[in-house]
Structure formats: C-alpha cells, structure tokens
C-alpha atoms as a PDB file:
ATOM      1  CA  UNK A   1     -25.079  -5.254  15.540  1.00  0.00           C
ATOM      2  CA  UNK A   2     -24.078  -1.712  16.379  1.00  0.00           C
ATOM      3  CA  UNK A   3     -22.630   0.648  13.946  1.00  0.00           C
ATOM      4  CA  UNK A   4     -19.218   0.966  14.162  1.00  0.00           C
ATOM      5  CA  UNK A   5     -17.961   4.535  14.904  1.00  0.00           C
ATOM      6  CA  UNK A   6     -15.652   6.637  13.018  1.00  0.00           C
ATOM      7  CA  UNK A   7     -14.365   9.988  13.835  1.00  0.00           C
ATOM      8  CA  UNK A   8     -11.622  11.986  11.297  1.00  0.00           C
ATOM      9  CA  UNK A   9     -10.377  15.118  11.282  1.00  0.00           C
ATOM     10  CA  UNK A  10     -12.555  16.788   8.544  1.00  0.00           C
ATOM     11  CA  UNK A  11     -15.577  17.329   6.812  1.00  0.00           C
ATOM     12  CA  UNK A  12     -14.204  16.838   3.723  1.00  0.00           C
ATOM     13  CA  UNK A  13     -12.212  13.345   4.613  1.00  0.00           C
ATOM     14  CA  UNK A  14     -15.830  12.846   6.081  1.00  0.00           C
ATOM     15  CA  UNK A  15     -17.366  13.441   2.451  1.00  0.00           C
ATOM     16  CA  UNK A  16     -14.592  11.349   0.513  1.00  0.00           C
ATOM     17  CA  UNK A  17     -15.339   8.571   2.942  1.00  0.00           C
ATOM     18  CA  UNK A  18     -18.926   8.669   1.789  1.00  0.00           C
ATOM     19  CA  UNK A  19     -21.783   6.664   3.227  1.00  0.00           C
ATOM     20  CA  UNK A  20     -20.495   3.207   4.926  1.00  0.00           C
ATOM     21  CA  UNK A  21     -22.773  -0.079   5.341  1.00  0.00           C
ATOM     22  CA  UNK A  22     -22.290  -0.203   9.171  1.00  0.00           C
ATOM     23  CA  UNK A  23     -20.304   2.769   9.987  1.00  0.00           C
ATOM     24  CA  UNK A  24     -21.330   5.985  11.597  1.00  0.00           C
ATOM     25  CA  UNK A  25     -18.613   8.563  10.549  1.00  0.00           C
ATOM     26  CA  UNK A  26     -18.314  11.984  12.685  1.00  0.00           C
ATOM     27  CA  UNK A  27     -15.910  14.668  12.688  1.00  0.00           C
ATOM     28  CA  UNK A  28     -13.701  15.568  15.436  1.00  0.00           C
ATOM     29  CA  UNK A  29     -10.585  18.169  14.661  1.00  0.00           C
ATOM     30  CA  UNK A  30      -8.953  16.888  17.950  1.00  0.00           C
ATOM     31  CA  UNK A  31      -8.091  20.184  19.104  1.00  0.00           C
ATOM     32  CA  UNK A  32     -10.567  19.755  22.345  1.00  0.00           C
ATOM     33  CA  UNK A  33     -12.476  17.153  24.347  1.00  0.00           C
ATOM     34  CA  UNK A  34     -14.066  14.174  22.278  1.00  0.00           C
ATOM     35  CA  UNK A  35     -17.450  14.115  21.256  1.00  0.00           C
ATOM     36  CA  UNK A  36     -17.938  10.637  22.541  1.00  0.00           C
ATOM     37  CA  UNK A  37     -15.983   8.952  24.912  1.00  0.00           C
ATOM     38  CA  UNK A  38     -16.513   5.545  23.094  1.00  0.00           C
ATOM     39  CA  UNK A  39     -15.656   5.935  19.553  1.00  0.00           C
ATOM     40  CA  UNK A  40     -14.482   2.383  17.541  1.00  0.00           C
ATOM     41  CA  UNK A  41     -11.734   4.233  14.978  1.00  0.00           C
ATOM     42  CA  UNK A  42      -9.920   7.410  15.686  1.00  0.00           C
ATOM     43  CA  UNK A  43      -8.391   9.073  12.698  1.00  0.00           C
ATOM     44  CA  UNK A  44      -6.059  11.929  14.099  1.00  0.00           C
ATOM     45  CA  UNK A  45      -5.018  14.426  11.892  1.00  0.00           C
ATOM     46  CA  UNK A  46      -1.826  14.360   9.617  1.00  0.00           C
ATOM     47  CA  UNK A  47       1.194  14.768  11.066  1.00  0.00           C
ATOM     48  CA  UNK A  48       0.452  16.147  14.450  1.00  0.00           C
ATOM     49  CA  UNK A  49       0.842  13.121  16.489  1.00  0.00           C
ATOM     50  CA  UNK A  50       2.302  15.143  19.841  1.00  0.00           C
ATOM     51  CA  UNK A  51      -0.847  17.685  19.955  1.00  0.00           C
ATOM     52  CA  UNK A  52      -3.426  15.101  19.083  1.00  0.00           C
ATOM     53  CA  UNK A  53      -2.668  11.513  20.979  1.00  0.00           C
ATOM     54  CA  UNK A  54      -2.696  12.749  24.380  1.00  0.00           C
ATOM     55  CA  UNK A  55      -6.519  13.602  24.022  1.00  0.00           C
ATOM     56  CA  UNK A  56      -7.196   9.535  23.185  1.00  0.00           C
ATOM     57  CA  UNK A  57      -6.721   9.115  26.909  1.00  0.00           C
ATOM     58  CA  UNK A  58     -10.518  10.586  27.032  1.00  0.00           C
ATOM     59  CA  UNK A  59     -11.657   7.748  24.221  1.00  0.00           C
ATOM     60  CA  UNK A  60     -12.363   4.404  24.577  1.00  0.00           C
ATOM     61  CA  UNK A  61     -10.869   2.806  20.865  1.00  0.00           C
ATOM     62  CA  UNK A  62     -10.753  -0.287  19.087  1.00  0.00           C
ATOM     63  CA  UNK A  63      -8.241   1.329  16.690  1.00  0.00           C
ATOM     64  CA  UNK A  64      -6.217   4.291  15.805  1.00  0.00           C
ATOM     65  CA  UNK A  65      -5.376   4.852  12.331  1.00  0.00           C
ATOM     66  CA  UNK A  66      -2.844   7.002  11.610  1.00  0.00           C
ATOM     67  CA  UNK A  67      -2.502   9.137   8.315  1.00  0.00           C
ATOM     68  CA  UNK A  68       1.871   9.054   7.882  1.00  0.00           C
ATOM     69  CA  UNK A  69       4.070   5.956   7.562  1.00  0.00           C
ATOM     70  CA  UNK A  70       6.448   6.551  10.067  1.00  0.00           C
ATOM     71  CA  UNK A  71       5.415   6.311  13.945  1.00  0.00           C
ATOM     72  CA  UNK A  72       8.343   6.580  15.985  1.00  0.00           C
ATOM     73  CA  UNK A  73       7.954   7.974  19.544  1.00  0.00           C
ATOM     74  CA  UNK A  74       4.141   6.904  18.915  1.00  0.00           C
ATOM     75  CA  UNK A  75       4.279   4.746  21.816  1.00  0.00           C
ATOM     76  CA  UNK A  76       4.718   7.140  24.242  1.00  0.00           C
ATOM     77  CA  UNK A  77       1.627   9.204  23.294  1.00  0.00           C
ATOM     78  CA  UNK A  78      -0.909   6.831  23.385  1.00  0.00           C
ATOM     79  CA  UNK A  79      -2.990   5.935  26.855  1.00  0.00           C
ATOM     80  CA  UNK A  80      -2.803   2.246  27.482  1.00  0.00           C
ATOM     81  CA  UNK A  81      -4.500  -0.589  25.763  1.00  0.00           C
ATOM     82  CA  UNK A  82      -4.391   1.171  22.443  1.00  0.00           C
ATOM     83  CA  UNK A  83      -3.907   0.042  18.996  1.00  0.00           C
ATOM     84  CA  UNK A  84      -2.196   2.021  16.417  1.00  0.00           C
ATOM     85  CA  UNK A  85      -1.923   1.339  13.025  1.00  0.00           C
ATOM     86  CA  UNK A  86       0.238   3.286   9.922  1.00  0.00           C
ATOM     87  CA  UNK A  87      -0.623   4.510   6.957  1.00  0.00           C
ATOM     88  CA  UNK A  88       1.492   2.182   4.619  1.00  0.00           C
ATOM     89  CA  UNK A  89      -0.054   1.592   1.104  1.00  0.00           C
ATOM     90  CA  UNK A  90      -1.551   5.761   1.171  1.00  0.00           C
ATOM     91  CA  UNK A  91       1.996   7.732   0.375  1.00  0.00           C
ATOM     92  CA  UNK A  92       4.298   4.847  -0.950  1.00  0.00           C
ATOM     93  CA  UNK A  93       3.073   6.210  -4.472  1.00  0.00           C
ATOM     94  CA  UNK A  94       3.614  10.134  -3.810  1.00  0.00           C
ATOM     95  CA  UNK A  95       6.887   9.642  -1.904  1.00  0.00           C
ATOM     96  CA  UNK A  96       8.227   7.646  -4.873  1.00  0.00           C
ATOM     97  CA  UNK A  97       7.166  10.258  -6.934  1.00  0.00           C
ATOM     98  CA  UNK A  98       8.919  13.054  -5.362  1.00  0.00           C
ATOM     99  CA  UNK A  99      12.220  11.118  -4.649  1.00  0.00           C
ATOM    100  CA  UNK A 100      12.567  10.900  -8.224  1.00  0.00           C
ATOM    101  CA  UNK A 101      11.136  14.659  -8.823  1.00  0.00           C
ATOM    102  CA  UNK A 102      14.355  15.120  -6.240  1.00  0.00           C
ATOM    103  CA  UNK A 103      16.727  13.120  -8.087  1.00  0.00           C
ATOM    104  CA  UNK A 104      15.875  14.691 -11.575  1.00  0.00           C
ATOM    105  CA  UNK A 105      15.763  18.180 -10.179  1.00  0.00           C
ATOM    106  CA  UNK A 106      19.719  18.043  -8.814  1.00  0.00           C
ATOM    107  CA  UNK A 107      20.956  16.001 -11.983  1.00  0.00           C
ATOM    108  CA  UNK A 108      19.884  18.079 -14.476  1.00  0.00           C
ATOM    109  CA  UNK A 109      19.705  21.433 -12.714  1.00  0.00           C
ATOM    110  CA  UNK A 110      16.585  22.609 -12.438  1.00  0.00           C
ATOM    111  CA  UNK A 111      17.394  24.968  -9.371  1.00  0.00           C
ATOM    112  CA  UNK A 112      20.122  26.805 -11.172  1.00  0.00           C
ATOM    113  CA  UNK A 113      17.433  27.141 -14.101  1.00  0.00           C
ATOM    114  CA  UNK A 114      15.039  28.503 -11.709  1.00  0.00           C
ATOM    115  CA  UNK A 115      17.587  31.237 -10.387  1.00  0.00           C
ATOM    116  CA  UNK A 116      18.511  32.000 -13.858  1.00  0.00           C
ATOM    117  CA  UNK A 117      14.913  32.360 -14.967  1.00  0.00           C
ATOM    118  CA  UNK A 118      14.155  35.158 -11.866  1.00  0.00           C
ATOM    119  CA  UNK A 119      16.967  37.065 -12.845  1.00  0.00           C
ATOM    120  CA  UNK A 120      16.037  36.581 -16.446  1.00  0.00           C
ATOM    121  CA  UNK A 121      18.921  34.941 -17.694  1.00  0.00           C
ATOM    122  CA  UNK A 122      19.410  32.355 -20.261  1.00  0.00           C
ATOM    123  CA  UNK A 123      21.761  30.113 -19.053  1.00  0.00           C
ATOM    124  CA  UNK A 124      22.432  26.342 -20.001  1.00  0.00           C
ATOM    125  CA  UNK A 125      24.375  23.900 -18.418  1.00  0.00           C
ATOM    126  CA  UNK A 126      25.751  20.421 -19.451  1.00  0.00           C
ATOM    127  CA  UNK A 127      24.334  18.081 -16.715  1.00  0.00           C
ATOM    128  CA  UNK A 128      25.096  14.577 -15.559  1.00  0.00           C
ATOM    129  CA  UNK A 129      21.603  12.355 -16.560  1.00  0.00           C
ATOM    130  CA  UNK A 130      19.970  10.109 -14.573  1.00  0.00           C
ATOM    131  CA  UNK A 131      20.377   7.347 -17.234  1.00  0.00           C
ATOM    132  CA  UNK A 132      24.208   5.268 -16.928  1.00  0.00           C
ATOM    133  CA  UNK A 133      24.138   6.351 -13.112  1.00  0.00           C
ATOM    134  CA  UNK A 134      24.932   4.203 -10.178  1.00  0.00           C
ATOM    135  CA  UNK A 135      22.281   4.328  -7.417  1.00  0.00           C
ATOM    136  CA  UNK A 136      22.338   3.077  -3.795  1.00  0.00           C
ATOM    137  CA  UNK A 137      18.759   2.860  -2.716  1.00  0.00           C
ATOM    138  CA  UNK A 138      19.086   2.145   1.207  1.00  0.00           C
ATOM    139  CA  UNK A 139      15.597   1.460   2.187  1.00  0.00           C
ATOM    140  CA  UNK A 140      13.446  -1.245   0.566  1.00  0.00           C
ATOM    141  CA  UNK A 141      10.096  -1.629   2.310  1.00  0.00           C
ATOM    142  CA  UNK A 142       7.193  -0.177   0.592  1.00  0.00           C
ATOM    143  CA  UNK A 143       8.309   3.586  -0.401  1.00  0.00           C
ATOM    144  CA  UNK A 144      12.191   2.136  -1.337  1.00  0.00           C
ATOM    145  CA  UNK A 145      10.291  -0.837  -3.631  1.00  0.00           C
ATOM    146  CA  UNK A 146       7.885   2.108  -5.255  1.00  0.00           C
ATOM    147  CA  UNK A 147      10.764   4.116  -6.097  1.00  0.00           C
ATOM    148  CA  UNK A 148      12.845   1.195  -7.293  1.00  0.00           C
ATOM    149  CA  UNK A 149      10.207   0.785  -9.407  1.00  0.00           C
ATOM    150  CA  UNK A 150      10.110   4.210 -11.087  1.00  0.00           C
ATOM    151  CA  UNK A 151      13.916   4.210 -11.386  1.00  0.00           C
ATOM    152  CA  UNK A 152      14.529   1.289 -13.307  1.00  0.00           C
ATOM    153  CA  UNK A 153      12.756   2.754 -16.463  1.00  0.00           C
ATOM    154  CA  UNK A 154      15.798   5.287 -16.013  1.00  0.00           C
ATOM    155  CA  UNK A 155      17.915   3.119 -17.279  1.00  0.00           C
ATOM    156  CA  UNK A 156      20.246   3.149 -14.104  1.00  0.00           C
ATOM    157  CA  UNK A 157      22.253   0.908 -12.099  1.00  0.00           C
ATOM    158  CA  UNK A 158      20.396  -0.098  -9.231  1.00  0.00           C
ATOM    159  CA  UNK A 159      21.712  -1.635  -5.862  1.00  0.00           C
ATOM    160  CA  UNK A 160      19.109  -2.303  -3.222  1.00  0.00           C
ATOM    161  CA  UNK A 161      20.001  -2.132   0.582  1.00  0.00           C
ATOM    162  CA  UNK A 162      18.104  -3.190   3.679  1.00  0.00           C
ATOM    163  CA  UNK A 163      18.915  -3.936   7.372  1.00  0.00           C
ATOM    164  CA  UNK A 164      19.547  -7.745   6.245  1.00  0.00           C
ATOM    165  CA  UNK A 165      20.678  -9.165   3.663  1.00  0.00           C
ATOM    166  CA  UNK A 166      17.921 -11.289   1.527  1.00  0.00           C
ATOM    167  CA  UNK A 167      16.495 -11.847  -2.207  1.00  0.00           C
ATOM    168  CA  UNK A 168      12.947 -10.701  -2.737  1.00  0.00           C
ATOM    169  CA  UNK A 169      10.748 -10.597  -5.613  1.00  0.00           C
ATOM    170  CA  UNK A 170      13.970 -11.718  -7.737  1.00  0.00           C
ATOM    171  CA  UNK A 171      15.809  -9.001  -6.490  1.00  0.00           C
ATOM    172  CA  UNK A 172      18.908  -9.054  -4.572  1.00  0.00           C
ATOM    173  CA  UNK A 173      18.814  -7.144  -1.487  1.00  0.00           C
ATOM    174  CA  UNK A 174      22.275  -6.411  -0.055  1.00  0.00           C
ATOM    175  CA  UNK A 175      22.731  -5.817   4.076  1.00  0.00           C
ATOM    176  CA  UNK A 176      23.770  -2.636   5.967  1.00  0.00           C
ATOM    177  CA  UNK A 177      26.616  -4.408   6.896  1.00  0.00           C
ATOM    178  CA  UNK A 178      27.611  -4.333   3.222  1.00  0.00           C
ATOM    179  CA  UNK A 179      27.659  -0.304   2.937  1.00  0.00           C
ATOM    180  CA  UNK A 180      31.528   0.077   3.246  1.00  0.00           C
ATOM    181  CA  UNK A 181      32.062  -1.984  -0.258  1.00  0.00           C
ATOM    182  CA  UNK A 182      29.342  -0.167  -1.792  1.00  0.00           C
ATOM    183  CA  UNK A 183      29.507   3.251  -1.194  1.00  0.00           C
ATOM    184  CA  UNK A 184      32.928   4.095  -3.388  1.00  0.00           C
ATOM    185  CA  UNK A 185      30.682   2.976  -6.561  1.00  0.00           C
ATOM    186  CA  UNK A 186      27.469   5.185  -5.761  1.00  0.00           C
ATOM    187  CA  UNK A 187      26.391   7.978  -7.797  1.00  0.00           C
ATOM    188  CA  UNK A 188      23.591   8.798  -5.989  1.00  0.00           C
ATOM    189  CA  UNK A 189      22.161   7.633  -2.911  1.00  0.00           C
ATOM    190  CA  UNK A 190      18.477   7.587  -2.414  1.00  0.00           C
ATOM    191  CA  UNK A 191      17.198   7.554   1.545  1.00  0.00           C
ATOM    192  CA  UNK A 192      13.860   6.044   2.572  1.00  0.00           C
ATOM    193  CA  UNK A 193      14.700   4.512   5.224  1.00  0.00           C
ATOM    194  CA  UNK A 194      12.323   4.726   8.628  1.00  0.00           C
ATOM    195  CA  UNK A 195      13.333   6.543  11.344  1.00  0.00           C
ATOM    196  CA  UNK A 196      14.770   5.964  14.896  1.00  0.00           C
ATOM    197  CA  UNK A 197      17.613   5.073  16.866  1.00  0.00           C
ATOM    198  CA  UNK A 198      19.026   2.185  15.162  1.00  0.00           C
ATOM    199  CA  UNK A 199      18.888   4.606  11.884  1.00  0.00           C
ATOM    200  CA  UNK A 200      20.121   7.740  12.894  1.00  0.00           C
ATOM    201  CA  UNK A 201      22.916   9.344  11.556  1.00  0.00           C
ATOM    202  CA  UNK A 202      23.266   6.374   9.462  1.00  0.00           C
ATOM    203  CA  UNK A 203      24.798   8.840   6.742  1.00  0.00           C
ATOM    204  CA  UNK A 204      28.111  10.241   8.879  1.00  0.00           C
ATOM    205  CA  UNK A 205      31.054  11.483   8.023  1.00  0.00           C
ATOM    206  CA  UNK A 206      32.319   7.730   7.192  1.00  0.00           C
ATOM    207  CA  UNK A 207      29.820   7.578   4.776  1.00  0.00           C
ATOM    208  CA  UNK A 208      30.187  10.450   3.209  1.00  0.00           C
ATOM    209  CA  UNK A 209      33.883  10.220   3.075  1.00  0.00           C
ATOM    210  CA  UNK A 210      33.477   6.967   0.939  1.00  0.00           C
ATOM    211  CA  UNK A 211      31.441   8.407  -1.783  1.00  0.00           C
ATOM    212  CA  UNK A 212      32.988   9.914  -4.468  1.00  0.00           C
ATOM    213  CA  UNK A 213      32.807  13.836  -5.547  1.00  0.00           C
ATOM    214  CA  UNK A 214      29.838  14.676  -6.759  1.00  0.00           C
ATOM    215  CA  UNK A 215      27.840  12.148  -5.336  1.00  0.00           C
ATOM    216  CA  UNK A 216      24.142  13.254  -4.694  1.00  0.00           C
ATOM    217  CA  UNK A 217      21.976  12.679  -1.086  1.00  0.00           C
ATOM    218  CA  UNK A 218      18.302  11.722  -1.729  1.00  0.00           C
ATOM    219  CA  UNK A 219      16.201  12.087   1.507  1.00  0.00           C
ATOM    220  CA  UNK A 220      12.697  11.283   1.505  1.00  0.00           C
ATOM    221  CA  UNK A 221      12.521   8.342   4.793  1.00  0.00           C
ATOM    222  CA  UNK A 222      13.109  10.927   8.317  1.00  0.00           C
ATOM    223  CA  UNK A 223      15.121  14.034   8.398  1.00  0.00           C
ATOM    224  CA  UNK A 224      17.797  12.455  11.265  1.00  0.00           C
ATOM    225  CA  UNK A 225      18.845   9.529   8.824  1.00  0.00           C
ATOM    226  CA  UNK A 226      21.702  12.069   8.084  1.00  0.00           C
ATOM    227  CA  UNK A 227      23.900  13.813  10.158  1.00  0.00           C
ATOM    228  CA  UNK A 228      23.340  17.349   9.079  1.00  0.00           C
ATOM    229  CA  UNK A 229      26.382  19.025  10.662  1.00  0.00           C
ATOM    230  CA  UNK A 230      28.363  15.988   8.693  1.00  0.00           C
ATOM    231  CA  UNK A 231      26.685  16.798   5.245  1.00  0.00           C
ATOM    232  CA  UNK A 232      27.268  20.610   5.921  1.00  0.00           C
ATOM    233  CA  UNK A 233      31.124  19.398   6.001  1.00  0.00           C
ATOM    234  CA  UNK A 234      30.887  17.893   3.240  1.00  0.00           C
ATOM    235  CA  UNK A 235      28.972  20.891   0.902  1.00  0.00           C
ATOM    236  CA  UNK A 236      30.541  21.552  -2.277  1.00  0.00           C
ATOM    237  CA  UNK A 237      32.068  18.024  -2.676  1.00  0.00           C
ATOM    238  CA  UNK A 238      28.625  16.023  -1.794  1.00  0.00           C
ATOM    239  CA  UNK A 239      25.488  17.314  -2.882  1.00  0.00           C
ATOM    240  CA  UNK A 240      21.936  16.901  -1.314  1.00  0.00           C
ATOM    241  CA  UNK A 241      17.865  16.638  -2.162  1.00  0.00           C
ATOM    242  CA  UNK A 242      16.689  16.785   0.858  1.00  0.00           C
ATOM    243  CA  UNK A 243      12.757  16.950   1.681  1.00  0.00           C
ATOM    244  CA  UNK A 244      13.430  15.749   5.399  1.00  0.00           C
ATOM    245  CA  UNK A 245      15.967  17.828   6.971  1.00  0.00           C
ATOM    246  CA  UNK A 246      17.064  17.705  10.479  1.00  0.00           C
ATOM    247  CA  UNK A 247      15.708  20.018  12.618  1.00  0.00           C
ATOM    248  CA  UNK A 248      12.305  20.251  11.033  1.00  0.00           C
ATOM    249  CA  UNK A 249      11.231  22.961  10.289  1.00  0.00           C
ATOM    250  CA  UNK A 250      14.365  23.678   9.046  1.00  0.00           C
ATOM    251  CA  UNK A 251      15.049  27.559  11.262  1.00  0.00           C
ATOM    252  CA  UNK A 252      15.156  30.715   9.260  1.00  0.00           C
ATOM    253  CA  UNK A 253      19.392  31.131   8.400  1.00  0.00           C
ATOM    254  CA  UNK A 254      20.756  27.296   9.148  1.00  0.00           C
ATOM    255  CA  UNK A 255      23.506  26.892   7.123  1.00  0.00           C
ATOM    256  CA  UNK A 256      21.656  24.233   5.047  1.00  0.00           C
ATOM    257  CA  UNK A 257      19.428  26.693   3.417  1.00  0.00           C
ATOM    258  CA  UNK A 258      22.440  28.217   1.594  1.00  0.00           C
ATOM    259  CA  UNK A 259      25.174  25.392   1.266  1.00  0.00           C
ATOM    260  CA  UNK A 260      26.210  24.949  -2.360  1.00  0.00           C
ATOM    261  CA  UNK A 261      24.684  21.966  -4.409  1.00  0.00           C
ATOM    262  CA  UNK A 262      21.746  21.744  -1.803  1.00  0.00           C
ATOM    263  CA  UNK A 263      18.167  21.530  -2.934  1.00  0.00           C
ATOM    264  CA  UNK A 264      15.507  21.005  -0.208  1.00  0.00           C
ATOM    265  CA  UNK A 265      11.739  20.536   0.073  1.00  0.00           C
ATOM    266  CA  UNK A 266       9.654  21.282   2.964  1.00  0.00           C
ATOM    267  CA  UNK A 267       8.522  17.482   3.908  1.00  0.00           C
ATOM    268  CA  UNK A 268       5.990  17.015   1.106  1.00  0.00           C
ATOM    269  CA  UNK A 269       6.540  13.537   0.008  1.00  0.00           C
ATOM    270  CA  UNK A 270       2.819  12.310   0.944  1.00  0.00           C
ATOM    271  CA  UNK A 271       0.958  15.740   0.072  1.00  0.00           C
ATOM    272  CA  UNK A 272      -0.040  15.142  -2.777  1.00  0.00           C
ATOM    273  CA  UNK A 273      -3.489  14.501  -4.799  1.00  0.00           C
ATOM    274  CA  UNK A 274      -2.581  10.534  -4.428  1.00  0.00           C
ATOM    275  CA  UNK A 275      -3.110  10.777  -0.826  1.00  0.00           C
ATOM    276  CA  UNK A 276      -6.647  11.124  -0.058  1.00  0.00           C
ATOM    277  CA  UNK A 277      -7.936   8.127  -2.274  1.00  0.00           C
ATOM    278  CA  UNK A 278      -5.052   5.987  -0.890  1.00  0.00           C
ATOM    279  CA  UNK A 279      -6.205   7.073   2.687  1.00  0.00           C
ATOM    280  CA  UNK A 280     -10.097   6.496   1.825  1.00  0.00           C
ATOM    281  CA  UNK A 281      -9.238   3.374   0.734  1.00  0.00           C
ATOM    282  CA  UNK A 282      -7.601   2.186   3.593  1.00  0.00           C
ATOM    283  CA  UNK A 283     -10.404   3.274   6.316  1.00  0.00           C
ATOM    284  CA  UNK A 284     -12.779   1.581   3.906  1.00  0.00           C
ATOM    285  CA  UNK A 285     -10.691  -1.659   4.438  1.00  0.00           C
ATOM    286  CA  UNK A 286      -9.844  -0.534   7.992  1.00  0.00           C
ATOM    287  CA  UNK A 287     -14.018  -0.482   8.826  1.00  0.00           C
ATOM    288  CA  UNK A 288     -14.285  -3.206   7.025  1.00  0.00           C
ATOM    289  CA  UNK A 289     -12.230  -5.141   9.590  1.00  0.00           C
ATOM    290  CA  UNK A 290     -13.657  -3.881  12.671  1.00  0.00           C
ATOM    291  CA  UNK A 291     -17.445  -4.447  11.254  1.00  0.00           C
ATOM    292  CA  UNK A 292     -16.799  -8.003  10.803  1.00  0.00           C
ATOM    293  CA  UNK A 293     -14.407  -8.022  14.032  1.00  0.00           C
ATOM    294  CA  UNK A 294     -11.390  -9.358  12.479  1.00  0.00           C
ATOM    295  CA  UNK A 295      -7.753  -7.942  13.163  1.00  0.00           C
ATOM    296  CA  UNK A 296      -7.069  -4.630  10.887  1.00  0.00           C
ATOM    297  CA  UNK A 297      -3.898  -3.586   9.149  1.00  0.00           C
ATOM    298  CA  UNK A 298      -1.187  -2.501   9.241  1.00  0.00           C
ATOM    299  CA  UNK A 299      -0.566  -2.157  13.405  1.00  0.00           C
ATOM    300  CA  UNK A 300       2.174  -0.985  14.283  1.00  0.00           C
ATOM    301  CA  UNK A 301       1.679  -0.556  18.085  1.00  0.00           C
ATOM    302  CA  UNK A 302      -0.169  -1.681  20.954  1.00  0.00           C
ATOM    303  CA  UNK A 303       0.288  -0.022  24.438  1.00  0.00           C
END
C-alpha cells in the first residue's frame, strides 16, 4: 500500500507530527502552487480559510483538515468533491480557558487594576465575585460543555442553553425558545455559540433590554453572535468580554474600543500552548483513518 500523503503548513507542525507508520508528511505554506497535485490530507493554515482554499482546486484530496472549530462560508471555498473536516477536540480546552480568564477579568476588575498600575496608582475596588452568580451559558457543544465544566467549581448558578431543548449527561439543557424567561435572572451571559445566519445577532436589543444592570457579555463562539451597534447602546448599563468582536479586526477608533465596562481580546481563544498537541493528536487519528481507509472525523462538509 502507498503512503498516505500529508502536507501542513510548517516545519515545525511537520516536526511535532513526527515520523508516521504509513504517512509521508511535506510542507506546503499554501501561499503558491502545490507541490503535488495529488496529496491525501491537506492541512491549511490557521485561520486563513479565504487566502488558502481556493488553491485546493489544484489538489486532488481525500481530506481537508482544518485547524479552527468554526467553518462557516467554508463551502463556498472549496473546489468540488471535497471533504472538510473541523478542528473540534484541539481548542475546546483553551477556549474554555479564556472564557473564564474573561469572566474573572470583568468581575473582579482586573482592567481597572491594570490602568491603575500604569499610572502607578494604588487603587482597590469592591468587586462582584464569580461565586453566588447567575450564569446563562448559551452554547453547549464541545467549547460551552468545557467551560461548564470549569465554572461549576465557581460555585455559580449555572443554566445551560442550546438550539433545542434536551437533557444530556444529567444535565438539563433549556431551548432558545426559552431565552425570554431566562434572561431577567442572568448575571452573566457566556457566548460560545457557532456562527452563521440562524445565530446572528442573537444578542439584540431585546436581549439586552431583558437583562438586568450590570449584567456582563462573555463572547468567545463568532464575533456577529452580538449585535455590536446594540451592545454599544447599551454601554454603561451592560458590560462586555469580548474576544470576538464584530468587524474583526476590530478598526483603529470604533466606538467599542473605548465604551465603558468593555474589555476585549483580539480572538485568542485557541492560541494557546494547548493547541498544538490537541492538533497533533488529531492528524495522528485523522492518518490513522485514511491509512486503514475508514471515514475520518469530525466532517463537517462535503462539496
């Protein structure tokens, strides 16, 4: 049997990857023509899906894996007859980690610390904890059960949401549908929902009307989740952790840089140290697969 071939991005994906029984691994950056024009697994580089797809329709492919969770709009970058997979089970872990990072940060307020401590002030505040609080987590697929789970030790009150209503894993998931009841009592909201059209702008003006002052914004699913010219409304009263904003990049001077109780990271939830073994991991499995021709994971499209 042939060796089945592997291109990623870089040399040093290349060396984490590591010898492989029945794999041939190359490197191609995708910024020009392909080295081969039959190779078995494409790896594109993170989070550059518009630049990079188009060049597949040069590559015959038994699989495209790509390095984020999300893939909307995927579909219409990929030549026909291709197979794309996600990257769920590499940044569930480091998203998680940063939502709560997020959470932390705006309760007990780190960023008015930080501003004190460049102006060399000492300057303490009386902050509301995490612990006693009342979070909506809207999003419960693999990043919204990996931050459920580093919540809980918290000690807060946690209400899952997803698109249905269901129990899973003895927990009781409420529906979307449910959101008018439930917002009034939330605290915070945590976001990690995917993206797309029948999620976008799911946090409006309704919604943030029903939450009471004070109540904190969590993004870490896709920047359009929330209505940004909504949220900018609502500065002051409502306040935000945002590392998905929407537009992304977030310009030099929009108003969300500067609105009051506003703390935002540049889209960092999966860069993180916990990525590349997740990742390496996964192609392992993903080779795996293809070398004994059974059906990968984790596809997500097929054009």
């Amino acid at each position: 049997m042939s060796a089945v071939t592997v291109s990623v991005p870089t040399a040093k994906l290349a060396a984490s990857l590591g010898p492989i029984e029945g794999a041939e691994v190359i490197v191609w950056e995708m910024e020009g023509a392909p080295p081969r024009t039959d190779i078995d697994l494409v790896v594109p580089p993170y989070m550059s899906p518009r630049t990079t797809l188009p060049l597949l329709a040069e590559v015959r492919s038994r699989l495209i894996q790509g390095q984020a969770i999300g893939y909307e709009g995927v579909e219409t970058m990929l030549p026909p007859g291709s197979v794309f997979a996600n990257a769920s089970t590499v940044h569930e872990t480091s998203t998680a980690e940063l939502a709560v990072a997020l959470t932390l940060a705006a309760q007990r307020d780190l960023p008015v610390y930080v501003r004190a401590q460049t102006e060399g002030r000492w300057a303490p505040t009386f902050a509301a904890s995490l612990a006693d609080r009342r979070v909506l987590l809207l999003g419960y697929g693999g990043v919204g059960k990996a931050i459920a789970a580093r919540l809980r030790p918290f000690e807060v009150e946690l209400t899952a949401v997803a698109s249905r209503a269901r129990d899973e894993d003895g927990v009781h998931v409420h529906g979307v549908d449910e959101l008018p009841a439930l917002l009034p009592h939330a605290e915070i909201v945590v976001l990690s929902l995917p993206g797309g059209e029948d999620t976008r702008h799911i946090v409006d003006d309704a919604f943030l009307r029903a939450l009471p002052d004070g109540a904190l914004i969590v993004n870490v699913g896709r920047g359009p989740l929330v209505d940004t010219d909504a949220l900018l409304a609502h500065a002051g009263r409502i306040r935000a952790a945002l590392d998905v904003t929407d537009p992304e990049p977030l310009p030099v001077g929009h108003p969300l840089w500067s609105a009051p109780g506003v703390l935002i990271a540049p889209h960092v939830g999966g860069a993180s140290t916990a990525m590349t073994p997740r990742l390496v991991a996964l192609l392992r499995r993903q080779i795996a697969h293809l070398v004994a021709g059974e059906e990968p994971e984790n596809i997500v499209v097929r054009t």
